[in-house]
Protein backbone atom coordinates (compact mmCIF):
# COMPACT_ATOMS: atom_id res chain seq x y z
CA UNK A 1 22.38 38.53 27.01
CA UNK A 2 23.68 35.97 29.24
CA UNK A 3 22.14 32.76 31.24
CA UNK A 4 20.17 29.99 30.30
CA UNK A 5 16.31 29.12 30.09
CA UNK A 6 14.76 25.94 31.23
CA UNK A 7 11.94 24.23 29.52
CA UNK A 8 10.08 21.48 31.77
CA UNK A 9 7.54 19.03 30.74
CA UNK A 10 5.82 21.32 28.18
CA UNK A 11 3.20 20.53 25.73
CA UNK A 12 2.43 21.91 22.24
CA UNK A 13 -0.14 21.17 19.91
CA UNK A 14 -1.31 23.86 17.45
CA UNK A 15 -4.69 23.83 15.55
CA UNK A 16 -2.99 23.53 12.11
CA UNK A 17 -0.02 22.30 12.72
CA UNK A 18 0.75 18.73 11.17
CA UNK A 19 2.52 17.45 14.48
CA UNK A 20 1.86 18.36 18.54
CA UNK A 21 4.48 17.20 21.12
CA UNK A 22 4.16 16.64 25.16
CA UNK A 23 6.55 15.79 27.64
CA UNK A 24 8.92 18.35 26.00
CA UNK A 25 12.22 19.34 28.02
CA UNK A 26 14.94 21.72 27.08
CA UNK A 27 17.84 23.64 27.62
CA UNK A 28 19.18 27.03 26.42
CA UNK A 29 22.13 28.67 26.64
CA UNK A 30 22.47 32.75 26.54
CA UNK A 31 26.02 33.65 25.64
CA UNK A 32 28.09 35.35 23.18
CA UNK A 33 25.14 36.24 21.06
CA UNK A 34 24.14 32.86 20.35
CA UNK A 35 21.55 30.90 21.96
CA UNK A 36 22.59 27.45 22.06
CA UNK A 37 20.21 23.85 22.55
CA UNK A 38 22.48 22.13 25.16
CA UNK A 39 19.40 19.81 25.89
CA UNK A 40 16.13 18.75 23.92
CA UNK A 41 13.95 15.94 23.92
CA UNK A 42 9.74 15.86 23.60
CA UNK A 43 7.10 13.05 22.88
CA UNK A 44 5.26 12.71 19.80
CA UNK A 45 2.53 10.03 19.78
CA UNK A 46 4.28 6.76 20.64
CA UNK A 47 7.95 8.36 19.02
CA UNK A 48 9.83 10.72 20.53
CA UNK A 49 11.74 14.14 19.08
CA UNK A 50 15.24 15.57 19.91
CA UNK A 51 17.21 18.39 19.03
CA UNK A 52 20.35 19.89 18.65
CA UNK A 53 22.60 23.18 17.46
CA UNK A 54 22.14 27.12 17.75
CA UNK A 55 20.58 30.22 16.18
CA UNK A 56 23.26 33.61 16.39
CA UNK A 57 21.44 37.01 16.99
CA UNK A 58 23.94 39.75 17.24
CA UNK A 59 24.02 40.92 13.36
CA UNK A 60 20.92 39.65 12.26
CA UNK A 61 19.21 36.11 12.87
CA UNK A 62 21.26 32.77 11.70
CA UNK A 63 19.91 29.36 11.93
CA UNK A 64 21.69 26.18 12.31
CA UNK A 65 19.30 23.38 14.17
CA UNK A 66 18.88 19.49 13.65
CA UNK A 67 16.08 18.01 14.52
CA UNK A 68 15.39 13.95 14.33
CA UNK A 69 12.25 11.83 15.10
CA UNK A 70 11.80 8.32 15.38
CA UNK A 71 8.50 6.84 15.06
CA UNK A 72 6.51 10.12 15.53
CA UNK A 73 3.22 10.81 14.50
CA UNK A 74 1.98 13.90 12.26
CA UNK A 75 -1.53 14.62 10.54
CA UNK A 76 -0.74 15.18 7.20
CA UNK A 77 -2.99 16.00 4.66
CA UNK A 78 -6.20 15.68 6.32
CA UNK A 79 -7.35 12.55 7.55
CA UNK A 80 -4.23 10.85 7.22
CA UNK A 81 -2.15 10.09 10.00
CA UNK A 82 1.63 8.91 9.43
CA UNK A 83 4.03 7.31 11.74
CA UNK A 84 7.86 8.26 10.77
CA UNK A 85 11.44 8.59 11.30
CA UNK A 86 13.25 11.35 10.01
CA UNK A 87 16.68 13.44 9.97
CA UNK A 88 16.16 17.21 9.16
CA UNK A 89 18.63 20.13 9.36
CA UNK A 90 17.47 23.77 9.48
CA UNK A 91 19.95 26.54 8.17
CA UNK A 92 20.07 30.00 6.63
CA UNK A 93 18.62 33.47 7.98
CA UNK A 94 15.07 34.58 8.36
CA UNK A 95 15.51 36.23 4.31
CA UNK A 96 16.87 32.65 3.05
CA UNK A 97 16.29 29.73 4.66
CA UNK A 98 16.77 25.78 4.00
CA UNK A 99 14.76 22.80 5.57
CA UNK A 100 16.68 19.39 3.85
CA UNK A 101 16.75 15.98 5.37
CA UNK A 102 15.05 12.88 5.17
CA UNK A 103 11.33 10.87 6.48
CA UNK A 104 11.01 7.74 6.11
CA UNK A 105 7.12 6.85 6.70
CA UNK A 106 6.49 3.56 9.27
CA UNK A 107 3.63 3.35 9.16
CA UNK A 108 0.55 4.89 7.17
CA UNK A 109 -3.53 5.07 8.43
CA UNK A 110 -6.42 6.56 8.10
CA UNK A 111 -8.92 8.43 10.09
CA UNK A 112 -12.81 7.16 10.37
CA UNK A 113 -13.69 10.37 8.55
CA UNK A 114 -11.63 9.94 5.25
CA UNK A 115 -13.56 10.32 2.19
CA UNK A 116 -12.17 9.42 -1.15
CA UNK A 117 -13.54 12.02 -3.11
CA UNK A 118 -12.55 15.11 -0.58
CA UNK A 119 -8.91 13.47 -0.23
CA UNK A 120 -8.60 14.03 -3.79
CA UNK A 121 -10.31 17.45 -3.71
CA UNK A 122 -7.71 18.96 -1.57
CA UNK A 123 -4.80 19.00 -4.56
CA UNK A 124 -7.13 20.98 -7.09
CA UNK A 125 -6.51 23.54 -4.61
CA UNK A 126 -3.92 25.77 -6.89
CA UNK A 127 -0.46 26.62 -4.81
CA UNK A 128 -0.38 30.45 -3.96
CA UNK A 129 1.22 32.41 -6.79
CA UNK A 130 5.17 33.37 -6.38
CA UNK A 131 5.76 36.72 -5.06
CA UNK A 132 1.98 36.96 -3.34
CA UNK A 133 3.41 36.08 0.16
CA UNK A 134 6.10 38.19 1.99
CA UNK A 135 6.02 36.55 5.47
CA UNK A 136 9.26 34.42 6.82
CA UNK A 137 7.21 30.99 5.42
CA UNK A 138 7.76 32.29 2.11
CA UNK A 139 11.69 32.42 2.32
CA UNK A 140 12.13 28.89 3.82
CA UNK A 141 12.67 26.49 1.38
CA UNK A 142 12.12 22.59 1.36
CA UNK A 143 14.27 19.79 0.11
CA UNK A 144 13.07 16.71 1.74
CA UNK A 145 13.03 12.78 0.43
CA UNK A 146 10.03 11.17 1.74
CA UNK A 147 10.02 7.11 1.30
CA UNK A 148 8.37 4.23 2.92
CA UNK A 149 10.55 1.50 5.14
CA UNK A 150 9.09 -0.99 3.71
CA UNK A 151 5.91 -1.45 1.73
CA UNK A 152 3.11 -0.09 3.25
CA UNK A 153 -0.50 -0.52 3.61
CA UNK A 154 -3.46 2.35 3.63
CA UNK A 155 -6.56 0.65 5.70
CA UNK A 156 -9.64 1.39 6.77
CA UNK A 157 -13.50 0.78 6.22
CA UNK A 158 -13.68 1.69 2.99
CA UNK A 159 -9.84 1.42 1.61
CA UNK A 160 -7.00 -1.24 1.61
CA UNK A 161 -4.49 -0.44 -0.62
CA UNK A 162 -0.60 -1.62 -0.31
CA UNK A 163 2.27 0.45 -2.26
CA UNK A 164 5.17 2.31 -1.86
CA UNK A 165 6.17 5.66 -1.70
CA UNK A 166 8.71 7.29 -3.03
CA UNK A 167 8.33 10.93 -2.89
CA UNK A 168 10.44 14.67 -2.67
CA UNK A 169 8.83 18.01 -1.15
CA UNK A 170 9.88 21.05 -2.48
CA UNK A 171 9.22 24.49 -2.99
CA UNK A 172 8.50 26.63 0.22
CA UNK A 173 7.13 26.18 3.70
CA UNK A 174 4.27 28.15 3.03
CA UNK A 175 3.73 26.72 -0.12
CA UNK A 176 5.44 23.15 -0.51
CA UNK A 177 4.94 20.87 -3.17
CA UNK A 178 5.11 17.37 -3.69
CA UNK A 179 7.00 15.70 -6.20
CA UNK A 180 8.08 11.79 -7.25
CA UNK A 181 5.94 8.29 -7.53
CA UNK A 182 3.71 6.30 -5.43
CA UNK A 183 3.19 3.16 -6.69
CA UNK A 184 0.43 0.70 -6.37
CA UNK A 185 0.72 -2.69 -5.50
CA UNK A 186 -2.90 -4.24 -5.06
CA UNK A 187 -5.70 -3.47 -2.75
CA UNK A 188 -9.53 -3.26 -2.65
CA UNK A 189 -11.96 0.19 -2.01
CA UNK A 190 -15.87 0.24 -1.78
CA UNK A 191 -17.02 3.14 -3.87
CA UNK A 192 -20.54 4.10 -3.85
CA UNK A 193 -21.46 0.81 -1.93
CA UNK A 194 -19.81 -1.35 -4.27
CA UNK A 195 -16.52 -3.34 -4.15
CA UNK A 196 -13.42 -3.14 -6.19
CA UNK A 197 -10.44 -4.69 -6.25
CA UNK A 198 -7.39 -2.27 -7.05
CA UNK A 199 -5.37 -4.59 -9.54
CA UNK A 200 -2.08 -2.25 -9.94
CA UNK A 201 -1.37 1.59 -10.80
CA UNK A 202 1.06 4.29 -10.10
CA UNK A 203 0.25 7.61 -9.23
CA UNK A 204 2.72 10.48 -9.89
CA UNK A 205 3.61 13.79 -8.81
CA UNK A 206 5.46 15.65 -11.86
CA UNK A 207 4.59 19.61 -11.39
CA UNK A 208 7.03 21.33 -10.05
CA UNK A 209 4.92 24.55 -9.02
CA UNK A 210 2.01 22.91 -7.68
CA UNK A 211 1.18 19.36 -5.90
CA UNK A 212 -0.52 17.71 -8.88
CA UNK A 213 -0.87 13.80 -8.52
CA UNK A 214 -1.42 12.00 -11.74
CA UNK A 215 -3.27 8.85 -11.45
CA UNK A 216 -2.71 5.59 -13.73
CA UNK A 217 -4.68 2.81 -11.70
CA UNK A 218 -6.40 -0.09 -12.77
CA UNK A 219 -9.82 -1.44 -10.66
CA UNK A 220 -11.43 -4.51 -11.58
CA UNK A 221 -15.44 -5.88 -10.24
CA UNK A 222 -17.48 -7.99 -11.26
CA UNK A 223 -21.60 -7.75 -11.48
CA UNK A 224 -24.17 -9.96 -12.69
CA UNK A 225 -21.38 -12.62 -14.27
CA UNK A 226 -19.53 -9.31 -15.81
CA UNK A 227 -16.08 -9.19 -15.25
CA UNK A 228 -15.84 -4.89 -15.49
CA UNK A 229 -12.33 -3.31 -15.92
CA UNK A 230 -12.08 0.28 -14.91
CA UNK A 231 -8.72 2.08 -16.55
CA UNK A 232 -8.67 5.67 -14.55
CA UNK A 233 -6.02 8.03 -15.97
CA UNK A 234 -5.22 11.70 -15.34
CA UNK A 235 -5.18 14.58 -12.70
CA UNK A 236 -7.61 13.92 -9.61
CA UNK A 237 -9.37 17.25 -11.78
CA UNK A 238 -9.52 15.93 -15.27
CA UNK A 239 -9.31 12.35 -14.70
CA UNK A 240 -10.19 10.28 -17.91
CA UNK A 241 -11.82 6.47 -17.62
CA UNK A 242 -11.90 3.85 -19.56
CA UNK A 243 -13.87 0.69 -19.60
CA UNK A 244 -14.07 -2.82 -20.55
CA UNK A 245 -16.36 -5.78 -19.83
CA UNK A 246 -15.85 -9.67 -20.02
CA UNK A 247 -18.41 -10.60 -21.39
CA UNK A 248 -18.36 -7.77 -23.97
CA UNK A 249 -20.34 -4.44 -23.34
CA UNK A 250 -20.74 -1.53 -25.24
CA UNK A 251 -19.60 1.48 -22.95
CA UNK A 252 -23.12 3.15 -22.50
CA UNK A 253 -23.54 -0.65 -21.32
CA UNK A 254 -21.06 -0.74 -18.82
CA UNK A 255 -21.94 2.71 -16.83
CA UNK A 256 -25.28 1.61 -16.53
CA UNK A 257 -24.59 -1.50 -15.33
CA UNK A 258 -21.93 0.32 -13.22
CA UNK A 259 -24.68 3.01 -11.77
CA UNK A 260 -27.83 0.78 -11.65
CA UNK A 261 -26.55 -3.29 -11.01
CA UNK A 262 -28.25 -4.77 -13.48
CA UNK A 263 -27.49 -5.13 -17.40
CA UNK A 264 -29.58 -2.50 -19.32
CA UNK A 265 -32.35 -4.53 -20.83
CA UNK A 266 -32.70 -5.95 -17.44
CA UNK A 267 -34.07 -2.68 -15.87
CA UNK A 268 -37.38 -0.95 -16.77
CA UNK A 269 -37.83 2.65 -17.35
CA UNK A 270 -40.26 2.85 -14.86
CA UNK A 271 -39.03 5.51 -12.23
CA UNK A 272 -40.88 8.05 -11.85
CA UNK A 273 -39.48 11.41 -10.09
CA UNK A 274 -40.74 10.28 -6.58
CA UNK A 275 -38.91 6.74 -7.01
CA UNK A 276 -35.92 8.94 -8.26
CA UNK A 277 -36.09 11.47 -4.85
CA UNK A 278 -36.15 8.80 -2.80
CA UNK A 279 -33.31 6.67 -3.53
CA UNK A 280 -31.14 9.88 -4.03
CA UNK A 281 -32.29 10.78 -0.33
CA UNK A 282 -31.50 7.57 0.61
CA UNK A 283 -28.22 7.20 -1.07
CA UNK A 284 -27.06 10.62 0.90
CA UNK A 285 -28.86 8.81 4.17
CA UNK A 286 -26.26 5.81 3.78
CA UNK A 287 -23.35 7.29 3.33
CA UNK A 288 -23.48 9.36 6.41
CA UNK A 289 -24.31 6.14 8.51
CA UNK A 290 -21.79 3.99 6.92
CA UNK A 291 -19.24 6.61 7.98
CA UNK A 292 -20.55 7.44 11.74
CA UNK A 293 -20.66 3.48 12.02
CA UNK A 294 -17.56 2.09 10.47
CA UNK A 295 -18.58 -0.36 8.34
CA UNK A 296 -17.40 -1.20 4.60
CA UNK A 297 -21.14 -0.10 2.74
CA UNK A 298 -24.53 0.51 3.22
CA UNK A 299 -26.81 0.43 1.13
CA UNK A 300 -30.86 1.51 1.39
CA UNK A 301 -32.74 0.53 -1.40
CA UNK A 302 -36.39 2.42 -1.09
CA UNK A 303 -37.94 0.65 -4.34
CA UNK A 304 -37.28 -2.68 -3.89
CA UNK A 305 -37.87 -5.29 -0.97
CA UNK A 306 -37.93 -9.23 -0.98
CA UNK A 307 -40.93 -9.50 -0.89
CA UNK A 308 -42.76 -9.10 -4.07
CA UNK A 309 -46.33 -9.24 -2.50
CA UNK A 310 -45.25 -6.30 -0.27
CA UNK A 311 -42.51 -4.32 -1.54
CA UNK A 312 -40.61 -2.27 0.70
CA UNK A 313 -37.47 -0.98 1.61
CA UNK A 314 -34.14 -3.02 1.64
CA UNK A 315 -31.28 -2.64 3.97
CA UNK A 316 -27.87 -4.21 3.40
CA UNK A 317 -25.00 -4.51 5.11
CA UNK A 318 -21.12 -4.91 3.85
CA UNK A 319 -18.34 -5.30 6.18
CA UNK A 320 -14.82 -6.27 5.43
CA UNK A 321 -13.30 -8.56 8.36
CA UNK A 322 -9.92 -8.98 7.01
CA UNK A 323 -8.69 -8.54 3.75
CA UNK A 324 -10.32 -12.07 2.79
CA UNK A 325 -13.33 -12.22 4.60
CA UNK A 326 -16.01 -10.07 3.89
CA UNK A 327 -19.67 -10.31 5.80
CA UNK A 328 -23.12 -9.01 4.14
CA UNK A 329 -26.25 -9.52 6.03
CA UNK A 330 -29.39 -8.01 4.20
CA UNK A 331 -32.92 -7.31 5.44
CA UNK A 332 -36.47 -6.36 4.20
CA UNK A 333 -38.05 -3.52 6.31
CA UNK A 334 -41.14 -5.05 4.92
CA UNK A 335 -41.55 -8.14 7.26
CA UNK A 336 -39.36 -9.47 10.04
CA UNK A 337 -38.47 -13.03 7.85
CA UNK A 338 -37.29 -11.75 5.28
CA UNK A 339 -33.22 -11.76 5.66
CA UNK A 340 -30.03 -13.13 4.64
CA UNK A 341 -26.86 -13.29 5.68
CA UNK A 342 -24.06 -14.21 3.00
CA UNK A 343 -20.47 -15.13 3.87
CA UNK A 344 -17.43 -14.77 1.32
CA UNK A 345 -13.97 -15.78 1.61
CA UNK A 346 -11.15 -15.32 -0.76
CA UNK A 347 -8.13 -17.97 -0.53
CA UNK A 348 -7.02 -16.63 -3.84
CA UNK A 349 -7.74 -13.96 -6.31
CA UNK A 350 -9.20 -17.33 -8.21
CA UNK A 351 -10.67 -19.34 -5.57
CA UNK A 352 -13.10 -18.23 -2.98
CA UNK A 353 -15.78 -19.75 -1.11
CA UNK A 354 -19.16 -18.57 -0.50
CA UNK A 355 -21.55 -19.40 2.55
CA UNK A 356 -25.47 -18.25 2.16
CA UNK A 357 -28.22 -18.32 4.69
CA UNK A 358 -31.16 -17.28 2.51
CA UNK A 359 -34.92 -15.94 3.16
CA UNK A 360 -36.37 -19.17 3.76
CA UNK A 361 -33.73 -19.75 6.03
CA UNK A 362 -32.36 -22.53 3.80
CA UNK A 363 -28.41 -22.84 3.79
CA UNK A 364 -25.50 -23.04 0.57
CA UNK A 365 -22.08 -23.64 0.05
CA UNK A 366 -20.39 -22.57 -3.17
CA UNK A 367 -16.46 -22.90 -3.85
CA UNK A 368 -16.28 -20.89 -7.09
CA UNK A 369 -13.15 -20.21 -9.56
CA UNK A 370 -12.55 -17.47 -11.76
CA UNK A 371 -10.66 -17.83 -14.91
CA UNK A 372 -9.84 -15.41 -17.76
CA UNK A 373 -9.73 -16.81 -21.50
């Protein structure tokens, strides 16, 4: 076989792949059973992709490509996107191949759709059992170091976390596995329409058969004047908690003050299986608009309105402007007076002030500080 083939201005973008490229141009040389890349550059997001080196064909297949990006984007896992640089060489033969190299991640985000609970659902999927899979994925092995630039920062709606990453992927291209540390500097979520703040943690990766991230993180909130500490420890699967309360709580206590907002002799017993229905319907309700709209929590509160006279449902609003400013505006369905709109922001993780337009449409300023004895 002898010539050459021309690739202009192609575009690629498979359904599962983690990366699709545009604007892709090559050239290949026929010749002395090789096939040679004499010319190879595509687009990748914002980044771009090039590649180099040859694959021999006249006694069997034998690999020997490089491929670098720089500041390309790929989807990977789902509903994260990642911007990265990276060095990668890929050698062997279609029975025993190697992908090694290096990707460092830019830049980290995540997609309006990301769910905390089905992020973490997608590594209790077990890793397919050696020996199961026959097909050329299966013989291509992985040996990549995957670190952040810099510290980076995971942001969206819901999440703002900053860290660093410091991570290996082994085992197979069908199969590959994630290994190393990701550690936690500080950050904030809002978890079932409540806010945290994400005081430190690690989270590592120590199976070698299977991607198995092992979470040591410590959340801190505060409700009703208790300062709640939240210790989560374990496999996303059998994830332990512990808790602890400023002032002290017993832990029964603490989850119900957790699940309901209010300290337990505080709350009546009084639900009866309708009340129950409704504010499970309405949790489900809120979550599905808080993610279709963007905003930081949403809460719908079918039991309980502002006005006592006339109780009705509640509606309130939580959106996080920047990391210090957050925005809550809350109205009673019940009567068209009855709102308030509540500004918070945080010069410190002790000082913060607090701006409140209430329901009688009277106005407060509070500068409060937070101390631990």
């Amino acid at each position: 076989m002898q010539g050459q083939v021309r690739i202009v201005n192609a575009a690629v973008e498979p359904s599962n792949a983690p990366i699709g490229v545009y604007d892709m141009n090559a050239t290949i040389q026929f010749g002395g059973g090789r096939a040679e890349i004499t010319k190879f550059s595509a687009k990748s997001g914002e980044g771009t992709l090039k590649a180099s080196g040859s694959v021999a064909y006249t006694r069997g297949a034998a690999f020997n490509l490089a491929l670098s990006a720089n500041h390309a984007r790929i989807r990977y896992p789902t509903c994260v996107r990642e911007t990265i640089r990276s060095r990668l060489r890929f050698t062997g033969t279609p029975e025993a191949a190697l992908i090694a190299g290096e990707v460092s991640i830019d830049r980290l985000s995540l997609t309006p759709s990301f769910d905390l609970i089905s992020f973490g659902n997608q590594f209790n999927v077990m890793s397919v059992p050696s020996g199961q899979t026959t097909g050329f994925t299966h013989h291509v092995k992985l040996s990549v170091a995957l670190k952040s630039a810099s510290q980076l920062t995971l942001n969206n709606s819901q999440l703002h976390v900053r860290g660093n990453v410091n991570l290996r992927v082994e085992g197979t291209l069908d199969n590959p596995v994630i290994v190393g540390r990701t550690t936690i500097a500080g950050g904030e979520l809002f978890f079932n329409n409540r806010r945290y703040r994400v005081e430190s943690g690690v989270i590592d990766f120590l199976n070698p058969v299977t991607t198995e991230p092992v979470v040591n993180v410590r959340v801190v909130t505060t409700i009703d004047q208790y300062d709640l500490t939240m210790t989560f420890i374990g496999p996303f699967n059998r994830m332990r908690t512990t808790y602890s309360s400023n002032p002290a709580l017993s832990q029964a206590n603490i989850v119900h003050l957790l699940v309901t907002g209010q300290p337990a002799a505080a709350t009546g017993s009084g639900l009866g299986a309708q009340s129950i229905l409704a504010q499970g319907v309405a949790s489900q309700v809120s979550s599905r608009v808080q993610k279709l709209a963007g905003i930081s929590s949403l809460t719908i509160d079918p039991q309980m309105g502002g006005n006592g006279a006339n109780p009705g449902a509640r509606i309130a609003v939580q959106q996080r402007v920047t990391s210090k400013l957050f925005f809550t505006f809350s109205v009673d369905t019940s009567t068209s007076q009855d709102d308030a709109v509540q500004v918070q922001y945080h010069f410190t993780r002790r000082w913060s002030l607090e701006g409140v337009r209430d329901q009688a449409g009277g106005y407060s300023v509070e500068i409060r500080s937070r101390k631990n004895f």
